[in-house]
C-alpha atoms as a PDB file:
ATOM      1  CA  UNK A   1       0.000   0.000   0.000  1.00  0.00           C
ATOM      2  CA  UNK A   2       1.281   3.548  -0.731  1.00  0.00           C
ATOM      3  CA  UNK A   3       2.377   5.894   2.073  1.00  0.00           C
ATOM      4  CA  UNK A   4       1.994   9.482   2.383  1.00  0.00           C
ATOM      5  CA  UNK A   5       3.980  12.014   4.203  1.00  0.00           C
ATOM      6  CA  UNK A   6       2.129  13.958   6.765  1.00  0.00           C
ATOM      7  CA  UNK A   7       2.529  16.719   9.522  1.00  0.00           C
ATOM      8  CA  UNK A   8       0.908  17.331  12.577  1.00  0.00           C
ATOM      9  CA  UNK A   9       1.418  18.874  16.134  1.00  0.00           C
ATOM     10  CA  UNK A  10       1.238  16.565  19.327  1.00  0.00           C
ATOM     11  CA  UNK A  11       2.059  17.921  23.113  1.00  0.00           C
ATOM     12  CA  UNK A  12       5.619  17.061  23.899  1.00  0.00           C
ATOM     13  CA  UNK A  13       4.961  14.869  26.523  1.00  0.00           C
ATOM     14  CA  UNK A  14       2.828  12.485  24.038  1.00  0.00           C
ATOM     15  CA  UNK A  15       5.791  12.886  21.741  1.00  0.00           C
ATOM     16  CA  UNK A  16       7.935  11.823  24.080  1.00  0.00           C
ATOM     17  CA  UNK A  17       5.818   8.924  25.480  1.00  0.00           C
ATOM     18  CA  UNK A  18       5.314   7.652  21.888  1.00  0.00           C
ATOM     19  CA  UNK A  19       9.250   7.084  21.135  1.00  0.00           C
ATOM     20  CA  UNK A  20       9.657   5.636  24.384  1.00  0.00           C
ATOM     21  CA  UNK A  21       6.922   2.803  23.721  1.00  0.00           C
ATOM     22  CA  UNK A  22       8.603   2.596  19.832  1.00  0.00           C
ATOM     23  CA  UNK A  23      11.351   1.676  21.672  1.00  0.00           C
ATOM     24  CA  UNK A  24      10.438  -0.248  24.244  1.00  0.00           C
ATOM     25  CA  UNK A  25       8.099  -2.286  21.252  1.00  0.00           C
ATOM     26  CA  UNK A  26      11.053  -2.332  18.681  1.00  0.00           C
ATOM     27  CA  UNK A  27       8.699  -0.498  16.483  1.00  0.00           C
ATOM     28  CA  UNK A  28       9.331   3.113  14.191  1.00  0.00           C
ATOM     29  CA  UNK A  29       7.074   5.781  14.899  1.00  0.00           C
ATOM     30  CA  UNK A  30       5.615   5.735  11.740  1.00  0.00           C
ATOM     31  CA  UNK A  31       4.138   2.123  12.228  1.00  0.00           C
ATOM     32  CA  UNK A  32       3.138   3.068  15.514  1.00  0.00           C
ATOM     33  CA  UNK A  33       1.471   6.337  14.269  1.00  0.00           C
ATOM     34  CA  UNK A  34      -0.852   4.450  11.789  1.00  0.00           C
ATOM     35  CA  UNK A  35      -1.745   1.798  13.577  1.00  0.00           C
ATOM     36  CA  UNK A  36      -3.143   4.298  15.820  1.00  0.00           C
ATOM     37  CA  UNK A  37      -4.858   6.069  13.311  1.00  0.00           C
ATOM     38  CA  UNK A  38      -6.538   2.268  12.354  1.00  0.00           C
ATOM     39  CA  UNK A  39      -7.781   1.670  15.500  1.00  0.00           C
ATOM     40  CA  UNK A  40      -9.344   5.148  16.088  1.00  0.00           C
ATOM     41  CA  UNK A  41     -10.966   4.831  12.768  1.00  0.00           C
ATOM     42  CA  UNK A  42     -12.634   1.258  13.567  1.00  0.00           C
ATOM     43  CA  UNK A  43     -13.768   2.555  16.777  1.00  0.00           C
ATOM     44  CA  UNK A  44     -15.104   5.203  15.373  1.00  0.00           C
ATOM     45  CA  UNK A  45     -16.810   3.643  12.388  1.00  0.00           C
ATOM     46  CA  UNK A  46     -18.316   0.948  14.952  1.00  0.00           C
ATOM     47  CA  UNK A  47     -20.480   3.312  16.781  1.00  0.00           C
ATOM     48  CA  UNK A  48     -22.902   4.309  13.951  1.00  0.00           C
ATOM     49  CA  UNK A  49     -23.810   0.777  13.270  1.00  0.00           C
ATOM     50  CA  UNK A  50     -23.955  -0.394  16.815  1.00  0.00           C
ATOM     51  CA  UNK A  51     -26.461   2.650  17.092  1.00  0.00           C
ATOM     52  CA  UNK A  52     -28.718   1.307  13.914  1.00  0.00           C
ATOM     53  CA  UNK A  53     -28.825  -1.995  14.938  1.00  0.00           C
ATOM     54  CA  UNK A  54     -30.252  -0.862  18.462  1.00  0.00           C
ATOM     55  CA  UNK A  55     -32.789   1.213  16.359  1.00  0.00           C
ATOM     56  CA  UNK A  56     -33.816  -1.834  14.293  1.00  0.00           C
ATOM     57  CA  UNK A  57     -34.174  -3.622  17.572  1.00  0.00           C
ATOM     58  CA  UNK A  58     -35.635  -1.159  19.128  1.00  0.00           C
ATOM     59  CA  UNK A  59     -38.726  -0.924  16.205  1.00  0.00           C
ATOM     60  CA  UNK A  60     -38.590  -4.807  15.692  1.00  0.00           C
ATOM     61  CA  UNK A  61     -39.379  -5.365  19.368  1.00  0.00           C
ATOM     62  CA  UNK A  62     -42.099  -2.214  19.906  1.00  0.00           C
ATOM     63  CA  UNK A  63     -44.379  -4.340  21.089  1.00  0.00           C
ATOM     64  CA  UNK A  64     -42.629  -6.347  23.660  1.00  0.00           C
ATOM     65  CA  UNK A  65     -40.706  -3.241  24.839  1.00  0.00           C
ATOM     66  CA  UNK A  66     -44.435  -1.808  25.721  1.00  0.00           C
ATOM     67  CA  UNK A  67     -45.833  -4.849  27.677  1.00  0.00           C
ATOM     68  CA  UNK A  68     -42.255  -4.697  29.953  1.00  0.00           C
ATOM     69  CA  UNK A  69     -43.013  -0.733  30.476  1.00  0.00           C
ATOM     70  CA  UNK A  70     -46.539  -1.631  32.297  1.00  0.00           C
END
């Protein structure tokens, strides 16, 4: 897969705690950097569809959610 160059600002102390743990993992920052980003973006994506299957559920099951409400 292609890479592309980026730039960013973190705090110093999260720069500094993220070559420590590259080291510590015998991993570059770059690696460490994406797989980051990965993770972020599946736990972000999750949400949405966690949130429209409890909606479906939600509809599906109307009925019984009423008769547990009395």
């Amino acid at each position: 897969m292609a890479s592309i160059k980026i730039s960013s600002k973190v705090e110093e102390a999260v720069w500094e705690a993220l070559k420590t743990a590259a080291h510590e993992s015998n991993q570059n920052i770059s690696g460490m950097v994406n797989e980051a980003i990965v993770e972020y973006l599946q736990r972000r994506r999750v949400r949405p569809a966690v949130l429209s299957h409890l909606d479906d559920s939600i509809r599906e099951n109307a009925a019984l959610g009423e008769l547990l409400a009395k």
